[in-house]
PDB file of N, CA and C in Angstrom:
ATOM      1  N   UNK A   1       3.353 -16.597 -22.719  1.00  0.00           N
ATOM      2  CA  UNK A   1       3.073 -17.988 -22.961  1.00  0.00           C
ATOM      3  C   UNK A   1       1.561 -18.168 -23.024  1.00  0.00           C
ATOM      4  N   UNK A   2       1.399 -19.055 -24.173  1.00  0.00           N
ATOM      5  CA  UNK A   2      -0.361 -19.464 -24.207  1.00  0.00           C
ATOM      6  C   UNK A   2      -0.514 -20.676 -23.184  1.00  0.00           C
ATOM      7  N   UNK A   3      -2.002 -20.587 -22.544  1.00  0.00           N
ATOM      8  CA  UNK A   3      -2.498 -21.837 -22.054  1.00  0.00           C
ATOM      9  C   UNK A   3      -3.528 -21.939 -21.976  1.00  0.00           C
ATOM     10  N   UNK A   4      -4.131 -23.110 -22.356  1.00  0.00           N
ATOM     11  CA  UNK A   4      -5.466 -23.443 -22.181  1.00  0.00           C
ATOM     12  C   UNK A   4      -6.018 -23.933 -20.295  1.00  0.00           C
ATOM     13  N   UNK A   5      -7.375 -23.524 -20.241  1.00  0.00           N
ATOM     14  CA  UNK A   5      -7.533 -23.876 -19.239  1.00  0.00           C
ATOM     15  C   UNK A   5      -9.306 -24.269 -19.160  1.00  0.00           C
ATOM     16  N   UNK A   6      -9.325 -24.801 -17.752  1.00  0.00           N
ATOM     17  CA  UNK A   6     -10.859 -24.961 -17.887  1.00  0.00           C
ATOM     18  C   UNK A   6     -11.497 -24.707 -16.745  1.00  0.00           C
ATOM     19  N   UNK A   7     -12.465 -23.213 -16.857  1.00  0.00           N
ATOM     20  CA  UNK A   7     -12.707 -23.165 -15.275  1.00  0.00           C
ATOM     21  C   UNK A   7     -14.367 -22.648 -15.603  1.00  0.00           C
ATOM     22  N   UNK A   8     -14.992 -22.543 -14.424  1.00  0.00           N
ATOM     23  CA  UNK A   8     -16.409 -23.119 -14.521  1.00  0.00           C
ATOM     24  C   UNK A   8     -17.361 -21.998 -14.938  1.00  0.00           C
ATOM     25  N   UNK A   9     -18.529 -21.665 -15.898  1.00  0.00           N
ATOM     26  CA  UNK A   9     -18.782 -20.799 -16.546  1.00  0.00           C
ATOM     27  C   UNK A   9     -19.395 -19.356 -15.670  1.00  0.00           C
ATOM     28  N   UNK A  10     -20.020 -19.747 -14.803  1.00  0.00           N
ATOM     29  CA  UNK A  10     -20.313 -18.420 -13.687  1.00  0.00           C
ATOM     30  C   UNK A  10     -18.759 -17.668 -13.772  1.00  0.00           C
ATOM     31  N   UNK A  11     -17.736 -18.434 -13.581  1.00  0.00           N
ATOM     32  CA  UNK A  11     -16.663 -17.835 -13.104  1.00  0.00           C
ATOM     33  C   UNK A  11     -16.120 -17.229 -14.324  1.00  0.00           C
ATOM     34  N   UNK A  12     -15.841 -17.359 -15.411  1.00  0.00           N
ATOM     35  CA  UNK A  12     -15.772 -17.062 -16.814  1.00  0.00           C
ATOM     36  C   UNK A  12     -17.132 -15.876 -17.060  1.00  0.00           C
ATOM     37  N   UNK A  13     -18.188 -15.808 -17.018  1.00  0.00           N
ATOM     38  CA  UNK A  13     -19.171 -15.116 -16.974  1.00  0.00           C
ATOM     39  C   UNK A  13     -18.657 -13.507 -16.606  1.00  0.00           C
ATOM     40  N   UNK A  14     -18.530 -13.676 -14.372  1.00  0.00           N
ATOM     41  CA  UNK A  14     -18.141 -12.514 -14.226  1.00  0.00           C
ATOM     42  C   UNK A  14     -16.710 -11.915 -14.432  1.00  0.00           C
ATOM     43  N   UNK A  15     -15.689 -13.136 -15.009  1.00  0.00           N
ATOM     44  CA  UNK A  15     -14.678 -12.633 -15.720  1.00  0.00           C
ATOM     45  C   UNK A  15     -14.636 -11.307 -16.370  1.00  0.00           C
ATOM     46  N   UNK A  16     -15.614 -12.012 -17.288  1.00  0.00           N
ATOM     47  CA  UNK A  16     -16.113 -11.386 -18.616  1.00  0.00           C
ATOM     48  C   UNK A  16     -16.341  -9.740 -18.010  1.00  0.00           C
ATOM     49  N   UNK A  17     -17.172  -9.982 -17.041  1.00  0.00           N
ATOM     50  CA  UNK A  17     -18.528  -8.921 -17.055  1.00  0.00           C
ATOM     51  C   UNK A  17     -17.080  -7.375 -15.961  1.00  0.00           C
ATOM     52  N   UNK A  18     -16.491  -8.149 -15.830  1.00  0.00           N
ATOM     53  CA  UNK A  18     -14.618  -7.501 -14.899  1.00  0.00           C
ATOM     54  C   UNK A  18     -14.473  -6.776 -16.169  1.00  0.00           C
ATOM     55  N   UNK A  19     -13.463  -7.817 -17.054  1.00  0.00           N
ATOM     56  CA  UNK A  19     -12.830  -7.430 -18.010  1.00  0.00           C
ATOM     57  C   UNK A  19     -13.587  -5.693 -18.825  1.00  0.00           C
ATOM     58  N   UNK A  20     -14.731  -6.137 -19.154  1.00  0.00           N
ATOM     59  CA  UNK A  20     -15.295  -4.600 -19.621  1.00  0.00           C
ATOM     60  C   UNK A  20     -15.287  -3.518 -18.788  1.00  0.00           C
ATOM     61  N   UNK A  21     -16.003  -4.203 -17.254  1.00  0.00           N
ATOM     62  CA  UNK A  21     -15.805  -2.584 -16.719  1.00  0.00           C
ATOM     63  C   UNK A  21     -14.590  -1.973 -16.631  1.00  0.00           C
ATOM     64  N   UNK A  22     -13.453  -2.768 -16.069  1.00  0.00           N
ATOM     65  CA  UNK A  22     -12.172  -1.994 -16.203  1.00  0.00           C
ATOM     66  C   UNK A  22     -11.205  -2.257 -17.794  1.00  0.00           C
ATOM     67  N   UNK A  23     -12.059  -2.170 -18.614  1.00  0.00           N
ATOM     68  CA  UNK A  23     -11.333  -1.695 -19.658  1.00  0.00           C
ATOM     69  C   UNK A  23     -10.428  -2.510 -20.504  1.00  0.00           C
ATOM     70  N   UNK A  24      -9.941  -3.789 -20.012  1.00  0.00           N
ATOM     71  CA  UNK A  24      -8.382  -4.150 -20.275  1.00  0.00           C
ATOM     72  C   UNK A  24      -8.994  -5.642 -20.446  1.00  0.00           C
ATOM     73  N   UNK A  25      -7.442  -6.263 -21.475  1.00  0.00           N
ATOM     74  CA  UNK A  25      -7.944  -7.328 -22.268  1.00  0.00           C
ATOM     75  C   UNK A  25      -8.100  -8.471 -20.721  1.00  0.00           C
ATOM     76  N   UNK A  26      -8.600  -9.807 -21.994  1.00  0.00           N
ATOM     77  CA  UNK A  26      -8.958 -10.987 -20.839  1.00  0.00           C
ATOM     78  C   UNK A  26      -7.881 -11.742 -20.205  1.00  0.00           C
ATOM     79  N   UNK A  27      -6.347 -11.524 -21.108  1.00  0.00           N
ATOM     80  CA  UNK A  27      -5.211 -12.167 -20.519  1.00  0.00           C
ATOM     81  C   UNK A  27      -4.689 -11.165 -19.827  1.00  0.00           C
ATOM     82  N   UNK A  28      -5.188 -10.006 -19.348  1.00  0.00           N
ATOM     83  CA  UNK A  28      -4.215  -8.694 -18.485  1.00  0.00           C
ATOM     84  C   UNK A  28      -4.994  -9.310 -17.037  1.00  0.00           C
ATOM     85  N   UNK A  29      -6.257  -9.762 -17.155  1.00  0.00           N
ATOM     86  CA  UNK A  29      -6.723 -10.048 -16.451  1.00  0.00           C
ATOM     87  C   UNK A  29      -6.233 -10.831 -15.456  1.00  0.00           C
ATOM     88  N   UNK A  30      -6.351 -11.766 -16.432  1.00  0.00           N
ATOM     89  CA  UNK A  30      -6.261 -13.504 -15.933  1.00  0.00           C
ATOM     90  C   UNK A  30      -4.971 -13.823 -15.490  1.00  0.00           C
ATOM     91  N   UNK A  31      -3.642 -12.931 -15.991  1.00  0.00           N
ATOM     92  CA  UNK A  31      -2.317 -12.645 -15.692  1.00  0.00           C
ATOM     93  C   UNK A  31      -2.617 -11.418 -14.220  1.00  0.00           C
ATOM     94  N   UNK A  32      -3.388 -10.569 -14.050  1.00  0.00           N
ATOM     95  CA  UNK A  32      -2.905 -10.181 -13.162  1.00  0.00           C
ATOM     96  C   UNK A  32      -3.463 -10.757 -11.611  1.00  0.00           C
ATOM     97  N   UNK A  33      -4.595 -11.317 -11.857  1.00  0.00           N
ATOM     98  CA  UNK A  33      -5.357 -12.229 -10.653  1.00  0.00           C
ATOM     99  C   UNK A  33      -4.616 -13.418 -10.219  1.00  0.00           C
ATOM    100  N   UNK A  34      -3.825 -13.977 -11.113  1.00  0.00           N
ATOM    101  CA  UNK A  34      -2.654 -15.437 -10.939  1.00  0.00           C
ATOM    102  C   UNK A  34      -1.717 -14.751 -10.186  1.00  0.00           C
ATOM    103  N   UNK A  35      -0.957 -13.244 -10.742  1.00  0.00           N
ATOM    104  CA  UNK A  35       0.079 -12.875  -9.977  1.00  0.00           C
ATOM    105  C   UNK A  35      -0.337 -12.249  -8.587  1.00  0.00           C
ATOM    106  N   UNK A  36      -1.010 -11.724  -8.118  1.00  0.00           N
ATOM    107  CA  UNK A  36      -1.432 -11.982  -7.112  1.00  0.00           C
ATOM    108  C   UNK A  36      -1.570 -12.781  -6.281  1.00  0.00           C
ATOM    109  N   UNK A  37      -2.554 -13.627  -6.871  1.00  0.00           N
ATOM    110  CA  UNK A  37      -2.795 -15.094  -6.433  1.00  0.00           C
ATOM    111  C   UNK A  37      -1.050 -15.745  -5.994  1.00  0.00           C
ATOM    112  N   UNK A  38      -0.127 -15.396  -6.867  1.00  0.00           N
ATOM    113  CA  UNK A  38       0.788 -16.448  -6.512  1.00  0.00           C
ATOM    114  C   UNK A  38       1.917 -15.492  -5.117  1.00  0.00           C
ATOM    115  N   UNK A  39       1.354 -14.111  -5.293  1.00  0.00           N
ATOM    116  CA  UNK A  39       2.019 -13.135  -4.298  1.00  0.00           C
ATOM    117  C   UNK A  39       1.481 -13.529  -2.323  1.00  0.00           C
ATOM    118  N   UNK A  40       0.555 -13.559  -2.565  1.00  0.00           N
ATOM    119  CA  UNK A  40      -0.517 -13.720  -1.726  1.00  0.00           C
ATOM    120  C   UNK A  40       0.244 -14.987  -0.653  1.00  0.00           C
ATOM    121  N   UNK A  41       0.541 -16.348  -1.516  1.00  0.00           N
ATOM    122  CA  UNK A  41       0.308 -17.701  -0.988  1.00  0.00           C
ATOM    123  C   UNK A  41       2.224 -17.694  -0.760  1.00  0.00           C
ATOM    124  N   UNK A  42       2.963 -16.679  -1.514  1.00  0.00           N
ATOM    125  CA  UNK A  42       4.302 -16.494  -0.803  1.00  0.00           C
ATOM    126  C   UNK A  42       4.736 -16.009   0.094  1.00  0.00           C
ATOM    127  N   UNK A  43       3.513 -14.888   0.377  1.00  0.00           N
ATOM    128  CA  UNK A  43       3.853 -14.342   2.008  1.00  0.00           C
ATOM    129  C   UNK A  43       3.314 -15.090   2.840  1.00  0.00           C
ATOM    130  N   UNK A  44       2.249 -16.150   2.532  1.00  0.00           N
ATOM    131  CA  UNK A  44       2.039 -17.015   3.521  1.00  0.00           C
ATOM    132  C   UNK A  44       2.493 -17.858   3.841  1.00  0.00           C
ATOM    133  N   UNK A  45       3.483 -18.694   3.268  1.00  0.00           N
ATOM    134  CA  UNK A  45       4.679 -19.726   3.431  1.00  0.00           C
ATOM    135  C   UNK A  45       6.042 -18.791   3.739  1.00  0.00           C
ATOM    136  N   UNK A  46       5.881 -17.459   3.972  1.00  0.00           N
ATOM    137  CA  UNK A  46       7.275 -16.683   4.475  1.00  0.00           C
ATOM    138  C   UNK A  46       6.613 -16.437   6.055  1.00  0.00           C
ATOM    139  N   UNK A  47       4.910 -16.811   6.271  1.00  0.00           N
ATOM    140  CA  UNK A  47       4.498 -16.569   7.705  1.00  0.00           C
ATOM    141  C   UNK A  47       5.042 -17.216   8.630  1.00  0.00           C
ATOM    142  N   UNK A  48       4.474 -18.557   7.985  1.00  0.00           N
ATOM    143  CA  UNK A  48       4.031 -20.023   8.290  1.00  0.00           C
ATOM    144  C   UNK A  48       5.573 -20.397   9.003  1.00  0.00           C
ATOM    145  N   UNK A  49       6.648 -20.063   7.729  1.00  0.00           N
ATOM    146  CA  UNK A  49       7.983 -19.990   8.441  1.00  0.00           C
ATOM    147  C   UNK A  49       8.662 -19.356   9.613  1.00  0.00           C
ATOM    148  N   UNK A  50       8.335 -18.066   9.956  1.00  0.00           N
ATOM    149  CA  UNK A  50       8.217 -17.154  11.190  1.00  0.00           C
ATOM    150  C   UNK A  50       7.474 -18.128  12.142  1.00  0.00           C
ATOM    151  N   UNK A  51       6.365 -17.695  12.253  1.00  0.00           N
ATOM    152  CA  UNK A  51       5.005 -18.710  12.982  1.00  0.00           C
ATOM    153  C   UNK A  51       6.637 -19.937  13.533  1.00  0.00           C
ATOM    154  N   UNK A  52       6.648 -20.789  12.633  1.00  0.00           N
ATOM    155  CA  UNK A  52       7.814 -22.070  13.127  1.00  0.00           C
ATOM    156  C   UNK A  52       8.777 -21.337  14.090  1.00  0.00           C
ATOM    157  N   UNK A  53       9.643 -20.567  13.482  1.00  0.00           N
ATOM    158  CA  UNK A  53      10.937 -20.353  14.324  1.00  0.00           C
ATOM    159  C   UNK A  53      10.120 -19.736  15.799  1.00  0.00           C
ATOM    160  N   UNK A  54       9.575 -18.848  15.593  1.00  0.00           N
ATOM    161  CA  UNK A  54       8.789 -17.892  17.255  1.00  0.00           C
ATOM    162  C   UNK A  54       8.413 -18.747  17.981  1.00  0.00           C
ATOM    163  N   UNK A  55       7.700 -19.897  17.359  1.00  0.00           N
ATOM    164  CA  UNK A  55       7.126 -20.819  18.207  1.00  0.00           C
ATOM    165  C   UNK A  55       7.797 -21.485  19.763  1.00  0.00           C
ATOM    166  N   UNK A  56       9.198 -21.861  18.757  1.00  0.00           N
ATOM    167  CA  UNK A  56       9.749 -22.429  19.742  1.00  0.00           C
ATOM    168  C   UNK A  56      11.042 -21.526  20.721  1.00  0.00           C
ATOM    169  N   UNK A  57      10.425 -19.954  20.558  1.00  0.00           N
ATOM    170  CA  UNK A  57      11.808 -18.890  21.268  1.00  0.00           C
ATOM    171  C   UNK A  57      10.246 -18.462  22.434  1.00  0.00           C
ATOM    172  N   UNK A  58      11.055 -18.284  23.276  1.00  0.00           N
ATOM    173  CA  UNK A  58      10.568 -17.565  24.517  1.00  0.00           C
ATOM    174  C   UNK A  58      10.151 -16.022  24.265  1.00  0.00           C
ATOM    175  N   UNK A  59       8.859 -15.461  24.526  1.00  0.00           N
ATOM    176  CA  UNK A  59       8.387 -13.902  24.208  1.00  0.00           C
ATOM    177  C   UNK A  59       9.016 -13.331  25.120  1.00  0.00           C
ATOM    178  N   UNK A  60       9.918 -13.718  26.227  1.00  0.00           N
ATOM    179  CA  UNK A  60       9.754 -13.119  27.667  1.00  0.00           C
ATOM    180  C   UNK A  60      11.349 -11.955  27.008  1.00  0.00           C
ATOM    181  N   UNK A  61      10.975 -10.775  27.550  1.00  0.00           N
ATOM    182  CA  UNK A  61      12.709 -10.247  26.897  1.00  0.00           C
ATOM    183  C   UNK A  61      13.744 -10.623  28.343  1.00  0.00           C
ATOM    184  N   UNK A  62      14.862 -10.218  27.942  1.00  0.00           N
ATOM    185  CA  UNK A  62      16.030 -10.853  29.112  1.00  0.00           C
ATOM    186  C   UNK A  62      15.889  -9.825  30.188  1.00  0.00           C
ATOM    187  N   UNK A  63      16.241  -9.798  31.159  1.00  0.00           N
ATOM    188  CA  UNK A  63      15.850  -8.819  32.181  1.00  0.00           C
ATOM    189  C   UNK A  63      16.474  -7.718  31.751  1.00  0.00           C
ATOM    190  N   UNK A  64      18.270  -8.083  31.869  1.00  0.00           N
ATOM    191  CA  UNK A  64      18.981  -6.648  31.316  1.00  0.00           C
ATOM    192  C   UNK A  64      18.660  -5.809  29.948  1.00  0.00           C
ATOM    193  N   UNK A  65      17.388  -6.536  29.362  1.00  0.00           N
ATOM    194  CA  UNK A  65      17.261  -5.712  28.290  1.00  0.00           C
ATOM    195  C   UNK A  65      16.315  -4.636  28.236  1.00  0.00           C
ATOM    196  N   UNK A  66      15.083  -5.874  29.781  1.00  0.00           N
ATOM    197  CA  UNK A  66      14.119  -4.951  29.729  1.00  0.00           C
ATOM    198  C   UNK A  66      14.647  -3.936  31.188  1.00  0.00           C
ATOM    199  N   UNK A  67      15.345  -3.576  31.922  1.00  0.00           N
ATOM    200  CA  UNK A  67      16.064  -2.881  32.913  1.00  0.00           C
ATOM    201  C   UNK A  67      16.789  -1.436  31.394  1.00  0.00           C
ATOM    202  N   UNK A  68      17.344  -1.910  30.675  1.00  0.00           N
ATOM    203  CA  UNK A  68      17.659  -0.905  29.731  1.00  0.00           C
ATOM    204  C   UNK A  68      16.649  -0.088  28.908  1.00  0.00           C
ATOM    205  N   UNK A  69      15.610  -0.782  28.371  1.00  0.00           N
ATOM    206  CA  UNK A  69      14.568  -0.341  28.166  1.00  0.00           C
ATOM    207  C   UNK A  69      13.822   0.568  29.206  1.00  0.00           C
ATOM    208  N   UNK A  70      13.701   0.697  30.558  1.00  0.00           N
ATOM    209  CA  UNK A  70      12.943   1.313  31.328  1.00  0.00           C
ATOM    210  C   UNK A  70      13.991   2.230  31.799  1.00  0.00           C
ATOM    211  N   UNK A  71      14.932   2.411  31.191  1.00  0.00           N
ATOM    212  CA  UNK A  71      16.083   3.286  32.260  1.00  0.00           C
ATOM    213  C   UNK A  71      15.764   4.582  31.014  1.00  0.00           C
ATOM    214  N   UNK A  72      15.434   3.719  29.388  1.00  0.00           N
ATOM    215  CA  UNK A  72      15.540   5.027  28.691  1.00  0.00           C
ATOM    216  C   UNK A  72      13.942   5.492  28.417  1.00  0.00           C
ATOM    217  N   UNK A  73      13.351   5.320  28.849  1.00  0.00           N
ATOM    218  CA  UNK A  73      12.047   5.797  29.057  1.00  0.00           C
ATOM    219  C   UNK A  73      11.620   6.450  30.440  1.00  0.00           C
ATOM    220  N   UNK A  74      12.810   6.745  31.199  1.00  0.00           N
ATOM    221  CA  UNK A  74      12.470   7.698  32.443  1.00  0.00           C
ATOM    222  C   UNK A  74      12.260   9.329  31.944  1.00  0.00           C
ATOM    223  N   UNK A  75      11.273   9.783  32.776  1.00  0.00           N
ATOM    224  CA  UNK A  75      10.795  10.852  32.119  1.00  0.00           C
ATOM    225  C   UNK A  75      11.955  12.200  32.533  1.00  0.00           C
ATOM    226  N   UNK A  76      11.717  13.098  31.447  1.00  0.00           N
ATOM    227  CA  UNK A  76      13.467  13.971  30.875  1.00  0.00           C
ATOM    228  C   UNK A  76      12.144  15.394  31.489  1.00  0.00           C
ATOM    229  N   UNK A  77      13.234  16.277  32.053  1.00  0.00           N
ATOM    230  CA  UNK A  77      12.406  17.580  32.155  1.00  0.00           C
ATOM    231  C   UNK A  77      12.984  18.162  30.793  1.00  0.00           C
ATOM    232  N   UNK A  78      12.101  18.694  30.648  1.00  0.00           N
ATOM    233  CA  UNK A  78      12.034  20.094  29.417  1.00  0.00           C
ATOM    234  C   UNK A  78      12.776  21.493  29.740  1.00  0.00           C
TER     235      UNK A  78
END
């Protein structure tokens, strides 16, 4: 899909000055910095969601879990 856009000429500049050193056209570019860009801000609304639920659970583990936990970490002879 085509789109026009308008973004500010420094930023267009070192676009530019990207695009040559690594080789590849200005929409491989501009397509692959958006997909990122839009990768980026989905794991942060998949955080943000975690972050919510943890918030409101207790860190503490249940006793019998942590009593099971220390029973299998007693040290084993060789």
């Amino acid at each position: 899909m085509k789109v026009a856009l308008s973004i500010p000429d420094e930023l267009f500049e070192s676009a530019e000055t990207l695009v040559k050193r690594l080789g590849v056209s200005r929409s491989r570019l501009y397509a692959t910095a958006l997909a990122d860009y839009v990768a980026k801000h989905r794991g942060r609304k998949t955080t943000e969601r975690l972050n919510a639920v943890y918030a409101t659970e207790s860190g503490r583990l249940d006793p019998a879990v942590r009593r099971a936990q220390r029973r299998s970490l007693e040290p084993d002879t060789w």
